[in-house]
N, C-alpha and C. Protein backbone atom coordinates (compact mmCIF):
# COMPACT_ATOMS: atom_id res chain seq x y z
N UNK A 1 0.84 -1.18 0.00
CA UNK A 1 0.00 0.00 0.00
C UNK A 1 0.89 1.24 0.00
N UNK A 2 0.59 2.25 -0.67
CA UNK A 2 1.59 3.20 -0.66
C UNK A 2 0.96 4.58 0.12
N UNK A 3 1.32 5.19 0.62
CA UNK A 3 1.50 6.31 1.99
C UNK A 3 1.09 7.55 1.31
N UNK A 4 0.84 7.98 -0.41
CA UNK A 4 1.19 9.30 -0.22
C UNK A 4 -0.43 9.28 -1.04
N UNK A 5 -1.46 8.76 -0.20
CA UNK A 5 -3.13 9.38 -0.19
C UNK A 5 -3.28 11.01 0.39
N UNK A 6 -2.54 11.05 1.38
CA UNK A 6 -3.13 12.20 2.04
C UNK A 6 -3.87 12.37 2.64
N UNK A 7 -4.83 13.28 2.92
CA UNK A 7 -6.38 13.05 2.95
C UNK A 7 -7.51 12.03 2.81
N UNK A 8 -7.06 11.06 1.88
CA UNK A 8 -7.65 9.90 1.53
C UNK A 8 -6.82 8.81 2.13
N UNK A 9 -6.05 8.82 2.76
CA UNK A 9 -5.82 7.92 3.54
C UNK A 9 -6.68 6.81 4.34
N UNK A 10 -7.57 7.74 5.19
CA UNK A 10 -8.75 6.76 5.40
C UNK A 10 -9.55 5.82 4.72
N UNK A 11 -9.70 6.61 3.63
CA UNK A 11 -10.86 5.64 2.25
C UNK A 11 -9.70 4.93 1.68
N UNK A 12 -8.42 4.98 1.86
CA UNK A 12 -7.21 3.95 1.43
C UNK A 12 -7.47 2.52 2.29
N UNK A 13 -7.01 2.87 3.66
CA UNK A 13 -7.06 1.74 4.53
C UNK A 13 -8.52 1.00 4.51
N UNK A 14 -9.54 1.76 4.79
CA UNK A 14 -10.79 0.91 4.09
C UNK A 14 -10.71 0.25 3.30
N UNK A 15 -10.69 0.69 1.96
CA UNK A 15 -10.67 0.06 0.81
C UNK A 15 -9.67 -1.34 0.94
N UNK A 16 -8.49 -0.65 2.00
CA UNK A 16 -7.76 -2.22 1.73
C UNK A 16 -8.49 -3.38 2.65
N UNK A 17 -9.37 -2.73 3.98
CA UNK A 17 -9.92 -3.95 4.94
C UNK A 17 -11.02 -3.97 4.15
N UNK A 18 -11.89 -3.80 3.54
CA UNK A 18 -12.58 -3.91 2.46
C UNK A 18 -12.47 -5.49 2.05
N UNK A 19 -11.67 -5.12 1.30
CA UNK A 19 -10.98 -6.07 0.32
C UNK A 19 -10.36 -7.36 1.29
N UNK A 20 -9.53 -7.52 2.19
CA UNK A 20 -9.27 -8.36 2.97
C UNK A 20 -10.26 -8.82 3.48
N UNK A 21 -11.31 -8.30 4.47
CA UNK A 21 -12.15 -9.11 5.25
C UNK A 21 -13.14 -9.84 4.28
N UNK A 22 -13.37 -9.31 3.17
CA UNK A 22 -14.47 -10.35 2.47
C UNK A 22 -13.29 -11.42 1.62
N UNK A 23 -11.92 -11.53 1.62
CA UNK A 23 -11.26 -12.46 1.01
C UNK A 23 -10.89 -13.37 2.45
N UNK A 24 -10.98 -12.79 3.58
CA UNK A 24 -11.05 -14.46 4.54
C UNK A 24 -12.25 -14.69 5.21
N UNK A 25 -13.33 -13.82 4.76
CA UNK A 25 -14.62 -14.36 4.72
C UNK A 25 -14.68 -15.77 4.11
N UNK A 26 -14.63 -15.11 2.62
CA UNK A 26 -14.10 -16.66 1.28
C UNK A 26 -13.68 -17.70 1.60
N UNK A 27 -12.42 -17.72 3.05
CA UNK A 27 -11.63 -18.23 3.05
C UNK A 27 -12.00 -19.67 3.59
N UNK A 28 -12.65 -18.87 4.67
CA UNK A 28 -13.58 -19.66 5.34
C UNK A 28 -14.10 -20.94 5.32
N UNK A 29 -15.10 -20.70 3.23
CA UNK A 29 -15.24 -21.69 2.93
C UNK A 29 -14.02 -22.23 2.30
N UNK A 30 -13.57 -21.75 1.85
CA UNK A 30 -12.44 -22.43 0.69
C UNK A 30 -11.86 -23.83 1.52
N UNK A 31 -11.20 -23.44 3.01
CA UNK A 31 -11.27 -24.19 3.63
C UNK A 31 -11.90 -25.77 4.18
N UNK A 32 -13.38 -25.44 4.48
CA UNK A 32 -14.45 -26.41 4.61
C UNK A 32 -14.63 -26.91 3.17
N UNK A 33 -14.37 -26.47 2.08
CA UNK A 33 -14.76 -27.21 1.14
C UNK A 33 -13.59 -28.15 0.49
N UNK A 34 -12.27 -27.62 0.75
CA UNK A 34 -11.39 -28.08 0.77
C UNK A 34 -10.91 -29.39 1.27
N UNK A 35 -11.22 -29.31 2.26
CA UNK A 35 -10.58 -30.01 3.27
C UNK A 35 -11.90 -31.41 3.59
N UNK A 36 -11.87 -32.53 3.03
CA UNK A 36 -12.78 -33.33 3.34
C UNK A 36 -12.50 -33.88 4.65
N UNK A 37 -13.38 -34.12 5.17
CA UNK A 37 -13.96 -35.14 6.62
C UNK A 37 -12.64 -33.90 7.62
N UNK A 38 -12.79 -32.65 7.18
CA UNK A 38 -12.46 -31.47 8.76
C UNK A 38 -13.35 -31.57 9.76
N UNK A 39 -12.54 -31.99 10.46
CA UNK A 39 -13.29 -32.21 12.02
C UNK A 39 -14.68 -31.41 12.48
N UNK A 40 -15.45 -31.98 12.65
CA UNK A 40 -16.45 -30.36 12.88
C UNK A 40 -16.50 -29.57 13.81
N UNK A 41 -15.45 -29.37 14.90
CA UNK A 41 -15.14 -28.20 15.70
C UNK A 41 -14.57 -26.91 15.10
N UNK A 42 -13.66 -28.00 14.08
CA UNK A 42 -13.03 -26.86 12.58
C UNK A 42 -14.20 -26.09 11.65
N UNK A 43 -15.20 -26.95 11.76
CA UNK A 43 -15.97 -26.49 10.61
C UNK A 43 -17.09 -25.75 10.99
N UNK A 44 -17.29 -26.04 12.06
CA UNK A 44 -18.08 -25.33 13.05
C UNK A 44 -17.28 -23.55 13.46
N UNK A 45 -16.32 -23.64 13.91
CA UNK A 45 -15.59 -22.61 13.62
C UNK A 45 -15.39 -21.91 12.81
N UNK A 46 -15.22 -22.37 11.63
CA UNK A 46 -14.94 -21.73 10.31
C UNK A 46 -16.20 -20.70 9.97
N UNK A 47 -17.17 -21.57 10.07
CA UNK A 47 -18.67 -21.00 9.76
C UNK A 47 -19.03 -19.81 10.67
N UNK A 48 -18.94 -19.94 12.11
CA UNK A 48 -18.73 -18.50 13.12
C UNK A 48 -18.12 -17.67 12.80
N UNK A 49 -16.59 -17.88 12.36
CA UNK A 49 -15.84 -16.75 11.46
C UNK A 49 -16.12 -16.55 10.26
N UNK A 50 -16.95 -17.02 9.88
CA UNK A 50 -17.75 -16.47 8.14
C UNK A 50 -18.37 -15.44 8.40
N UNK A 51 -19.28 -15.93 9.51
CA UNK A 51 -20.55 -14.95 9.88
C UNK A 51 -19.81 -13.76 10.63
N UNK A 52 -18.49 -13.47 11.28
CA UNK A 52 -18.62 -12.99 12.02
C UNK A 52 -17.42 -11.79 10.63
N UNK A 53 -16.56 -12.47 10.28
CA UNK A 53 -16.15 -11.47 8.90
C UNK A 53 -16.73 -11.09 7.70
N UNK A 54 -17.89 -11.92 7.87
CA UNK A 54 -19.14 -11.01 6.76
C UNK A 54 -19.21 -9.27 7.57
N UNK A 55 -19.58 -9.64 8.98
CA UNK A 55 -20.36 -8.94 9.75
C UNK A 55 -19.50 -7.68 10.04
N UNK A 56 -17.95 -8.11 9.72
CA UNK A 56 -17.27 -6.73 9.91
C UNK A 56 -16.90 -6.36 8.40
N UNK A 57 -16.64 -6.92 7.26
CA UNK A 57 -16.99 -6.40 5.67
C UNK A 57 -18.63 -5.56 5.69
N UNK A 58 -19.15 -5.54 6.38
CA UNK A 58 -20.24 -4.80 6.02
C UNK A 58 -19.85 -3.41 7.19
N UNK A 59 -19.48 -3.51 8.27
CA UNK A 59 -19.16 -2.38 8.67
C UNK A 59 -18.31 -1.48 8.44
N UNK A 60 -17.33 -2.33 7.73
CA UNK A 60 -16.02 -1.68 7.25
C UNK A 60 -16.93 -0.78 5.66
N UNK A 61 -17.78 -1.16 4.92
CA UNK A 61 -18.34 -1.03 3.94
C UNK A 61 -19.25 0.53 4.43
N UNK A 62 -20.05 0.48 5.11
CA UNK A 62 -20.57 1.60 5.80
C UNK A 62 -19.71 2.67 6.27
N UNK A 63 -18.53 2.49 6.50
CA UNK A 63 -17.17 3.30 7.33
C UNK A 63 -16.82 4.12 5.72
N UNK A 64 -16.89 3.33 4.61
CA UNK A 64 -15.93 3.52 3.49
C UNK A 64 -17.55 4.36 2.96
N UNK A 65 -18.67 4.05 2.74
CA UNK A 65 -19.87 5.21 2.62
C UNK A 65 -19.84 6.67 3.40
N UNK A 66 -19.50 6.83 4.92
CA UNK A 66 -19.32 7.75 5.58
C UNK A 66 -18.60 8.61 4.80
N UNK A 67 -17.43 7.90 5.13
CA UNK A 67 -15.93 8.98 4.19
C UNK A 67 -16.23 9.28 3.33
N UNK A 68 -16.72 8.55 2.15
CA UNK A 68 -16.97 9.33 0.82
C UNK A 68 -18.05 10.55 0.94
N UNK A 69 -19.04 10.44 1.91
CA UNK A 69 -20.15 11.54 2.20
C UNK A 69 -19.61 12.52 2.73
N UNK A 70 -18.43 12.53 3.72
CA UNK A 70 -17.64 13.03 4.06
C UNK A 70 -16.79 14.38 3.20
N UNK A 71 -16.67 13.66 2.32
CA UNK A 71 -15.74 14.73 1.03
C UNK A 71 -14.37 14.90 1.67
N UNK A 72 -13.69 16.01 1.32
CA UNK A 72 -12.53 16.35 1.72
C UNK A 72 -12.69 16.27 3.37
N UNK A 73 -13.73 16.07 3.81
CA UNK A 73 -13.70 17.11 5.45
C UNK A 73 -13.72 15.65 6.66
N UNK A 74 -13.38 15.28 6.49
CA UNK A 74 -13.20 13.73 7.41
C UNK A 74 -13.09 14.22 8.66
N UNK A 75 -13.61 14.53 9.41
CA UNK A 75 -13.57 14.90 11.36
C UNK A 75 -12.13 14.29 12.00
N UNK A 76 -11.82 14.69 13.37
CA UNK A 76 -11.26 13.78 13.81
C UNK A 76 -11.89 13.01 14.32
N UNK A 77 -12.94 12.63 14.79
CA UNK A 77 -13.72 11.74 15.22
C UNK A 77 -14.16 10.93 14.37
N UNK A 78 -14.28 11.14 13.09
CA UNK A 78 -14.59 10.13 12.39
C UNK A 78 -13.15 9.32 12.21
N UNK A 79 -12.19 10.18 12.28
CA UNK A 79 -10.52 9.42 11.79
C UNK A 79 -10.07 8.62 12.92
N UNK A 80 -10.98 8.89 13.91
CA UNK A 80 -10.19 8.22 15.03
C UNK A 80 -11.60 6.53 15.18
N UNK A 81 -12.59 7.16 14.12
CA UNK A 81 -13.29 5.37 14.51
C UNK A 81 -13.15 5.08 13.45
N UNK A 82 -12.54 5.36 12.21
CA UNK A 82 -12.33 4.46 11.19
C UNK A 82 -10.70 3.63 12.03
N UNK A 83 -10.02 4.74 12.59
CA UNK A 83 -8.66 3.99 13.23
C UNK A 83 -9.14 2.87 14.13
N UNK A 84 -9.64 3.09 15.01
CA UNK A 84 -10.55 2.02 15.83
C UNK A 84 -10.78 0.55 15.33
N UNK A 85 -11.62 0.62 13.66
CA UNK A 85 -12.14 -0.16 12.76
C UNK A 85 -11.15 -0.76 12.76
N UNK A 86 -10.31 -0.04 12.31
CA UNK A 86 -8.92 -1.05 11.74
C UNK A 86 -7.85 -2.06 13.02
N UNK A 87 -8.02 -1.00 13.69
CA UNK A 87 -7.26 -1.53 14.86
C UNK A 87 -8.13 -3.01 15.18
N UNK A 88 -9.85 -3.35 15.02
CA UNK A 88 -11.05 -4.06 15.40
C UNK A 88 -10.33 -5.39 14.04
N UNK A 89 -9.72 -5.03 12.86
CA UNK A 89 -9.80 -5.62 11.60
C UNK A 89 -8.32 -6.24 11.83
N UNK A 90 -7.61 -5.28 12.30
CA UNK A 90 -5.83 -6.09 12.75
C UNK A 90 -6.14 -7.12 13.52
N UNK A 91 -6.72 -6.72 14.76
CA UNK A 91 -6.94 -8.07 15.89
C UNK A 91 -7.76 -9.13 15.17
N UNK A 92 -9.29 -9.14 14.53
CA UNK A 92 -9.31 -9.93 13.81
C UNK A 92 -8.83 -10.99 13.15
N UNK A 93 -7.64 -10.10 12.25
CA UNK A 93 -6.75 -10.88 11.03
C UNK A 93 -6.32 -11.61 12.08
N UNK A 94 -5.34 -11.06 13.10
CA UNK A 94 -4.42 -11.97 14.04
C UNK A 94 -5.23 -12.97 14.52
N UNK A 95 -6.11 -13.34 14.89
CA UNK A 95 -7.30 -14.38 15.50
C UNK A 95 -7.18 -15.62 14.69
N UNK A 96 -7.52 -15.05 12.95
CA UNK A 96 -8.18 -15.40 12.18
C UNK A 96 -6.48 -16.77 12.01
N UNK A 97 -6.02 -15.94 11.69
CA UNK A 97 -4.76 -16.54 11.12
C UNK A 97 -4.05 -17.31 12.19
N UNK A 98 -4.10 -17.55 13.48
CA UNK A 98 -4.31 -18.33 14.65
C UNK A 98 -5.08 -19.44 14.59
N UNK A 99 -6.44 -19.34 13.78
CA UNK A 99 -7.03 -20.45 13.94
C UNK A 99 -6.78 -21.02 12.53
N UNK A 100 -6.21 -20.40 11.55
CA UNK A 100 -5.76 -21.59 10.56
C UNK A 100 -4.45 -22.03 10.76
N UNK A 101 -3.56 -21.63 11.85
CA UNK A 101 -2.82 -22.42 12.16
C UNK A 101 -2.88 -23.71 12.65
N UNK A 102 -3.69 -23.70 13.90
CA UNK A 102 -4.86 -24.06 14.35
C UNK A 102 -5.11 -25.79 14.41
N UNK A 103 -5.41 -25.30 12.96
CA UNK A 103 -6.27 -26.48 11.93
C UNK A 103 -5.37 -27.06 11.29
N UNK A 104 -4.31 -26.02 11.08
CA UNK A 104 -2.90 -26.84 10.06
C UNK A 104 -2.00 -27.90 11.03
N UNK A 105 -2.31 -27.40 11.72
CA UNK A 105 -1.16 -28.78 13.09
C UNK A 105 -2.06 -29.39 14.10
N UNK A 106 -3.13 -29.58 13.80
CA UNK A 106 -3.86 -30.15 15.01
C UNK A 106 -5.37 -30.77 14.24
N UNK A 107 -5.02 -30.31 12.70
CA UNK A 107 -6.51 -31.55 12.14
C UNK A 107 -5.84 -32.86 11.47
N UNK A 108 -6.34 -33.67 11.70
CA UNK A 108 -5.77 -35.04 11.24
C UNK A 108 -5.96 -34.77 9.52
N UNK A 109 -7.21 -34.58 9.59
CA UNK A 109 -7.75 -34.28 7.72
C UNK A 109 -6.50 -33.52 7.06
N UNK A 110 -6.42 -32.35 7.80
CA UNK A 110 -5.52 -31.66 6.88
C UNK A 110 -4.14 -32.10 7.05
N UNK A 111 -4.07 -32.97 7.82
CA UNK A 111 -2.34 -33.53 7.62
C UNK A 111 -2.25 -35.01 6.89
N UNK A 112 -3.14 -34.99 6.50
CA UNK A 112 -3.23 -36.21 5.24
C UNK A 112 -3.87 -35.59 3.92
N UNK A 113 -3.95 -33.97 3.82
CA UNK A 113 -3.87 -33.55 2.81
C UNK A 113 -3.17 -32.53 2.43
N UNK A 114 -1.78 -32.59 1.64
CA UNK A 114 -0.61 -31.85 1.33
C UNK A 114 -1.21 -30.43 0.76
N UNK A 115 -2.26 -30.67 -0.31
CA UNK A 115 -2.63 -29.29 -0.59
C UNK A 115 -3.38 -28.64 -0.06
N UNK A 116 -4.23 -28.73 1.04
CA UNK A 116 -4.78 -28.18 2.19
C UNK A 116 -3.42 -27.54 2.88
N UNK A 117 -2.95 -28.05 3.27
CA UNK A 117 -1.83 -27.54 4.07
C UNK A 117 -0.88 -26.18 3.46
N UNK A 118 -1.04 -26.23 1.71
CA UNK A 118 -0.25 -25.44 0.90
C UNK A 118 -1.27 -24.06 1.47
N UNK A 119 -2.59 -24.57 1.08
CA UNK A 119 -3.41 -23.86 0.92
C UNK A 119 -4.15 -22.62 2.05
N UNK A 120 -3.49 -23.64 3.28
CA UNK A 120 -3.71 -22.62 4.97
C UNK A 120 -2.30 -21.75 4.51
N UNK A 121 -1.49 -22.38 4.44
CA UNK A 121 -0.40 -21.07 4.39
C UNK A 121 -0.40 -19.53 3.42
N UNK A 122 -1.10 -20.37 2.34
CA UNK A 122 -1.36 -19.34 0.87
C UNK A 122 -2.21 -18.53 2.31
N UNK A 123 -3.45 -18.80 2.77
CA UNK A 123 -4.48 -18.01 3.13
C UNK A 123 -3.74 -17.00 4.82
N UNK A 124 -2.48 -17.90 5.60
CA UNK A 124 -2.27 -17.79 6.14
C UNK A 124 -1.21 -16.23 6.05
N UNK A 125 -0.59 -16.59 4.64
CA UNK A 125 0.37 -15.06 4.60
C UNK A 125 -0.22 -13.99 3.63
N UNK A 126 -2.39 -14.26 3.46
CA UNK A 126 -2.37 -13.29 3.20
C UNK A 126 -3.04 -12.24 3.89
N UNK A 127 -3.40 -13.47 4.94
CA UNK A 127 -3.92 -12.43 6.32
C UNK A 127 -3.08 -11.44 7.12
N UNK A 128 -1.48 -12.35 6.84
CA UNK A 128 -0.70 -11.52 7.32
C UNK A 128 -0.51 -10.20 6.73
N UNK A 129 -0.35 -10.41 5.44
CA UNK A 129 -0.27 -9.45 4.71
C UNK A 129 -1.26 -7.96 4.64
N UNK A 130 -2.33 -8.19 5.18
CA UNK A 130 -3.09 -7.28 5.76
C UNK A 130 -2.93 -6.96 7.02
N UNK A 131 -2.63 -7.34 7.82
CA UNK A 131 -2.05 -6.87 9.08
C UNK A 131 -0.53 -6.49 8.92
N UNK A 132 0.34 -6.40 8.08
CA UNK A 132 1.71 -5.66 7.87
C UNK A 132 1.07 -4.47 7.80
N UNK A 133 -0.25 -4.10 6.55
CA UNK A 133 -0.80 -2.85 6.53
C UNK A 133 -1.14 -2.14 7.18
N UNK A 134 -1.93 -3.07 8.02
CA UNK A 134 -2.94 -2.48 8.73
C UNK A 134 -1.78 -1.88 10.62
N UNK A 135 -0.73 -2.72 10.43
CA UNK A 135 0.26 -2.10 11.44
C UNK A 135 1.06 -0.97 11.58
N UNK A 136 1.55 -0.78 10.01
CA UNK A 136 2.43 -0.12 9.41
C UNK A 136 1.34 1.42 9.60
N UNK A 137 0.08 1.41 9.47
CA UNK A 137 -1.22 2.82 9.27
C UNK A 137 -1.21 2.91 10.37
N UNK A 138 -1.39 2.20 11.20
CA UNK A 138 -1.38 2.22 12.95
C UNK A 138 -0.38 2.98 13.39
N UNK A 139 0.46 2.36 13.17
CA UNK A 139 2.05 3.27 13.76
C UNK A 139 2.27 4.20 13.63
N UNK A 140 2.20 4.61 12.00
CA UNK A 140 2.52 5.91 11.47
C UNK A 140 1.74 6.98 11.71
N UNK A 141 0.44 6.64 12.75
CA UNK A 141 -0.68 7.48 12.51
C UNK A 141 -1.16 8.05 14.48
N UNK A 142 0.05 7.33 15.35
CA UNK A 142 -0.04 7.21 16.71
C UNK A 142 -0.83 8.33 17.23
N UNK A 143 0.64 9.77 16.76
CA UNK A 143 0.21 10.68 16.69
C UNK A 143 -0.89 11.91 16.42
N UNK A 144 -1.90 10.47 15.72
CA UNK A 144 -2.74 11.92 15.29
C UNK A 144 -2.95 11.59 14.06
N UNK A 145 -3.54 12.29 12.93
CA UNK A 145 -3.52 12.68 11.52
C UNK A 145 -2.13 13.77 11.10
C-alpha cells in the first residue's frame, strides 16, 4: 500500500480492509470445502468466522460510505473510529490466522492432505499481509492525523 493518499488515507485503509475481510470471509469456505472429513469443531468454527467477517466487511463497507459523504472534510472523530475499525480488523486478522494455524497442526484431515496444508499457508500469509498494513497505518498514525 503506498503512503502518499493524504487526505484519503482513510478511504485507502478501508478500501484495503474492504478487500481483505471479504477475502477471509471466502476463506472460510475455501477451507471447509477443501478439506474433506475437517473435524467439525473446525468447521463449526470456520462458519462463526464467516458470519462474524461477513459482519465486519459490512461495517467496514458503511465506514468507506461515511468517508466518501464526508468529502474532503473527514472529522477527527470520524478518523479516530475508522482507526478504531482497523485496529477491530488487525486483531481480527491476528485471530483469524491463529485459527488456521490451528487447523494446520492439530486436524488429522488436513495432515493427510498436502494441498490443504499449501493452501492454509497461501491463506495464512495473506492475512498476514493485511495486518503488515494495517500495522504499518497504525504506527505511522499514533500521533494523530
Amino acid at each position: 500500500m503506498q503512503f502518499y493518499y493524504g487526505n484519503q488515507m482513510p478511504l485507502r485503509i478501508l478500501d484495503e480492509a474492504e478487500f481483505w475481510k471479504h477475502q477471509e470471509e471466502e476463506h472460510t469456505v475455501v477451507i471447509r470445502e477443501l478439506v474433506k472429513g475437517l473435524e467439525q469443531e473446525f468447521v463449526d468454527a470456520l462458519k462463526k468466522w464467516e458470519a462474524a467477517l461477513a459482519e465486519t466487511h459490512q461495517q467496514v463497507v458503511r465506514y468507506i460510505e461515511t468517508v466518501i459523504r464526508s468529502g474532503a472534510q473527514v472529522t477527527q472523530e470520524l478518523y479516530q473510529h475508522v482507526m478504531q475499525l482497523v485496529t477491530f480488523c488487525l486483531q481480527q486478522s491476528d485471530q483469524f490466522i491463529q485459527l488456521c494455524r490451528q487447523i494446520k497442526t492439530e486436524s488429522a484431515a488436513v495432515s493427510a492432505n498436502a494441498t490443504a496444508k499449501v493452501v492454509l499457508d497461501h491463506i495464512i500469509r495473506e492475512s498476514e499481509y493485511f495486518t503488515g498494513i494495517a500495522q504499518t497505518l497504525l504506527y505511522n498514525n499514533q500521533d494523530g492525523r
